[in-house]
Protein backbone atom coordinates (compact mmCIF):
# COMPACT_ATOMS: atom_id res chain seq x y z
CA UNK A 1 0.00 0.00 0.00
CA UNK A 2 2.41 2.16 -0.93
CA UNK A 3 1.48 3.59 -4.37
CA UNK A 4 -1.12 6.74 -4.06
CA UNK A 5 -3.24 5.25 -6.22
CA UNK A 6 -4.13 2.82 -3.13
CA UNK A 7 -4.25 4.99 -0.66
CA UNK A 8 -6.44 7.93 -1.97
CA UNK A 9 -10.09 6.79 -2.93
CA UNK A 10 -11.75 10.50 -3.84
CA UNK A 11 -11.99 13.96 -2.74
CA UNK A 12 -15.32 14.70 -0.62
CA UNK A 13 -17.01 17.54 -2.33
CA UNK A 14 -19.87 18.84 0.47
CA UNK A 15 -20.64 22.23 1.24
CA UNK A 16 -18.72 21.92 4.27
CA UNK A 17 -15.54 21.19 3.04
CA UNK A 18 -15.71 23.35 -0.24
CA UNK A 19 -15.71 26.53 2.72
CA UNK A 20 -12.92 24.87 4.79
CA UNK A 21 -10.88 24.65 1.40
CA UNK A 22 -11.26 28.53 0.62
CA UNK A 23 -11.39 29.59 3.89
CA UNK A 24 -8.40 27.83 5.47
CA UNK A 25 -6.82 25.48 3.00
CA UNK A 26 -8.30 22.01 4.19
CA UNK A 27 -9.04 19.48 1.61
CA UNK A 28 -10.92 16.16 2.76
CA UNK A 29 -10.13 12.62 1.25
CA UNK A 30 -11.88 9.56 1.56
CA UNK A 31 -9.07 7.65 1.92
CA UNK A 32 -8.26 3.64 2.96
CA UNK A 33 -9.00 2.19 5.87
CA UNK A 34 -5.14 0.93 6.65
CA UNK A 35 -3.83 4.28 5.96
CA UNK A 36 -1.94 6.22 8.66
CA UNK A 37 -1.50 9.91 8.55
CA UNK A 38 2.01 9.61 7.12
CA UNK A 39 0.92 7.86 4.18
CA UNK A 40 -1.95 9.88 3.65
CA UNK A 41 0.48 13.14 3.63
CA UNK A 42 2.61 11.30 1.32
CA UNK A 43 -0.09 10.43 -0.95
CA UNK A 44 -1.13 14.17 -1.44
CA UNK A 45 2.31 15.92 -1.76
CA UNK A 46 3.26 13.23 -4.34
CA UNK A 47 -0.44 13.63 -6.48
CA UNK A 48 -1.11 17.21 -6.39
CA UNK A 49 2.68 18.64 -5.24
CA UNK A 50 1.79 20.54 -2.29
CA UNK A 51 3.30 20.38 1.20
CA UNK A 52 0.92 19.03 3.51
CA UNK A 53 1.31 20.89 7.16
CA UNK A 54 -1.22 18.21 8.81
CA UNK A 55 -3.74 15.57 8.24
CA UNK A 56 -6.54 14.86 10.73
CA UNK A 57 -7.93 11.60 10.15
CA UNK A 58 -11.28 10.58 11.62
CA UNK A 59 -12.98 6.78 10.83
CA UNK A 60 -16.90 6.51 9.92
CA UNK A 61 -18.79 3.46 10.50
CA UNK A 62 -21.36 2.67 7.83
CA UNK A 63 -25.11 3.56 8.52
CA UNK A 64 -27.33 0.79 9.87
CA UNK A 65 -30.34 -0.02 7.50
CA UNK A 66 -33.12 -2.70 6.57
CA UNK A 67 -33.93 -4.11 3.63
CA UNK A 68 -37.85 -3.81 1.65
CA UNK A 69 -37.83 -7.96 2.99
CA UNK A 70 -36.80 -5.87 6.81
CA UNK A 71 -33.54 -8.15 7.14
CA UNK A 72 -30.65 -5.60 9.03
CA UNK A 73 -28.00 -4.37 6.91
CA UNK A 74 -24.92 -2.36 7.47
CA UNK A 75 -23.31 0.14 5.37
CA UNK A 76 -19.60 0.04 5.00
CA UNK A 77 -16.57 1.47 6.95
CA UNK A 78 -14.72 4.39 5.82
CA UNK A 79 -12.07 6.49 6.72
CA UNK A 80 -11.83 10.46 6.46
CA UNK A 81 -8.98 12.61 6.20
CA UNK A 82 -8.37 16.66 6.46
CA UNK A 83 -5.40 17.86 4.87
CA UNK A 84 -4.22 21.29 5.55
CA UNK A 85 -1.90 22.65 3.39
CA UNK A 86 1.00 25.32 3.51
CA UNK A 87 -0.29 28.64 3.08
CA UNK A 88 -0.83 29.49 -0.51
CA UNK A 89 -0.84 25.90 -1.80
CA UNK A 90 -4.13 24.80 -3.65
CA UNK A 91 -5.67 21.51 -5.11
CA UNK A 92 -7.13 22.50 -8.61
CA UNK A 93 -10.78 20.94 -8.67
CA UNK A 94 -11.65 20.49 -12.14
C-alpha cells in the first residue's frame, strides 16, 4: 500500500468542506482504511505537489439499514482525512 493510487479513494465535495478549502486550505479525502496519517500526507504531496502541514484523520462506521424484505444491513466502513496545506498551496478541482 504504498502507491497513491491505493491509498487515496476521492476527494469529498460537500458544502462543508468546499468553505474549509477557501477559507483555510483544508481538503478532505476519503481515503483507505489501513492508511496512517504519514501515508496519507505522502499520498497528497506526491499527487497534487503541495506540502501538507497536517492531516486529521477521523474513521466513519457505515449507517445501519433494513432491507424492503426488513432483514438488518450495514453500510460500509470508511475512513476520512483533512489535509491542511502550507499557506498558498491549492488543489485545482476540475
Amino acid at each position: 500500500m504504498t502507491h497513491a493510487i491505493h491509498i487515496l479513494n476521492h476527494l469529498r465535495l460537500t458544502e462543508k468542506s468546499n468553505q474549509l478549502s477557501s477559507e483555510l486550505g483544508q481538503y478532505t479525502f476519503e481515503v483507505d482504511i489501513r492508511a496512517n496519517k504519514h501515508q496519507i500526507a505522502q499520498a497528497v504531496e506526491d499527487t497534487f505537489k503541495v506540502t501538507v502541514r497536517r492531516v486529521n484523520t477521523m474513521t466513519i462506521r457505515g449507517k445501519k439499514g433494513r432491507t424492503r424484505q426488513g432483514r438488518p444491513v450495514v453500510g460500509s466502513d470508511y475512513k476520512k482525512a483533512i489535509v491542511t496545506l502550507k499557506a498558498g498551496d491549492k488543489i485545482e478541482l476540475t
